[in-house]
Protein backbone atom coordinates (compact mmCIF):
# COMPACT_ATOMS: atom_id res chain seq x y z
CA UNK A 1 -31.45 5.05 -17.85
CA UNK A 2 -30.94 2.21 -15.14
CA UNK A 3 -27.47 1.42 -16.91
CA UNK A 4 -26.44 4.37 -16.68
CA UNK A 5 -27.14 4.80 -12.94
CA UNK A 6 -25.87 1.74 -12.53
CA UNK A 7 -22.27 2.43 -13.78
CA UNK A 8 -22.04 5.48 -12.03
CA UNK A 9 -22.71 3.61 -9.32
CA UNK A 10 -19.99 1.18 -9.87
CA UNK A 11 -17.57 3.84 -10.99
CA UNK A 12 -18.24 5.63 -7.62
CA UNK A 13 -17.94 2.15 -5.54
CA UNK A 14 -15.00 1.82 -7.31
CA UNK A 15 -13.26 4.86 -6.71
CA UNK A 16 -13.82 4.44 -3.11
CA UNK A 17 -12.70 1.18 -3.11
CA UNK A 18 -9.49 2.28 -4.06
CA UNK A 19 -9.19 5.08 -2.18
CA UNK A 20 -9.92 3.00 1.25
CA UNK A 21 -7.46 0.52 -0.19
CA UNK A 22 -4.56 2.78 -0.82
CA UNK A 23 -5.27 4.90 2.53
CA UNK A 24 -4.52 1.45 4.27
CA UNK A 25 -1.55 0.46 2.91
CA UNK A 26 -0.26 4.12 3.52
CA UNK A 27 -1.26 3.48 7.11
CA UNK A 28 0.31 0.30 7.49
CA UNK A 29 3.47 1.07 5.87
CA UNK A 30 3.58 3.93 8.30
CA UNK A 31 3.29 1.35 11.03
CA UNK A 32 5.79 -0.63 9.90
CA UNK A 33 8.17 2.38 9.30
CA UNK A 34 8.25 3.06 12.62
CA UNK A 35 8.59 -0.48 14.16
CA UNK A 36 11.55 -0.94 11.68
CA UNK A 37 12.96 2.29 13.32
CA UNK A 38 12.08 1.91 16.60
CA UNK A 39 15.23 2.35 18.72
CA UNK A 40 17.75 2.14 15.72
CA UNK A 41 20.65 4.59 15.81
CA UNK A 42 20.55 6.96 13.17
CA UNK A 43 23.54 6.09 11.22
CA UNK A 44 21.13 2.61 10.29
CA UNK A 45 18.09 4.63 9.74
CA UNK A 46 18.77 5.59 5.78
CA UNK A 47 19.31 1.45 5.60
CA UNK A 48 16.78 0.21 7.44
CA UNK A 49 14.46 2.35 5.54
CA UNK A 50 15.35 1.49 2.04
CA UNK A 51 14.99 -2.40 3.18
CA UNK A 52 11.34 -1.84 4.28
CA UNK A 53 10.82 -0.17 0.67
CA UNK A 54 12.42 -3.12 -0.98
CA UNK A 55 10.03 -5.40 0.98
CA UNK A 56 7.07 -3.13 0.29
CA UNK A 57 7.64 -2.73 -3.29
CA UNK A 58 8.04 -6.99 -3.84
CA UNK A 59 4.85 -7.56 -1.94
CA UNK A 60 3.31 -4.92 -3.81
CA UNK A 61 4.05 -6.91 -7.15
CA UNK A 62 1.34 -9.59 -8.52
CA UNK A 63 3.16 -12.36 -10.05
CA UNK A 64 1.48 -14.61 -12.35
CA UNK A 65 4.67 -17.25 -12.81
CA UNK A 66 4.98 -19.73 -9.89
CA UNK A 67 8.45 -20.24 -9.01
């Protein structure tokens, strides 16, 4: 019975882990959304945004291979 407490326990601790994780990276790529747009003109906006997800979506990449 203790094993089986103890994974829920882990699923649970899990779960939240994640949760908290992803909530924080939504948070901070708010914050940098909005200094990357922070007195742009429009016309760059569409740009500017689709460079921060190109940043975002390297970083967010786990390479194994060293270059």
């Amino acid at each position: 019975m203790q094993t089986q407490e103890a994974t829920i326990v882990a699923v649970i601790a899990a779960a939240f882990t994640v949760t908290v994780c992803y909530a924080l990276a939504c948070l901070t790529t708010n914050k940098i959304a909005k200094a990357a747009l922070e007195g742009s003109r429009s016309v760059d906006r569409a740009k500017i945004l689709n460079e921060v997800g190109a940043i975002l979506r390297h970083l967010s990449v786990f390479r194994w291979r060293r270059k």
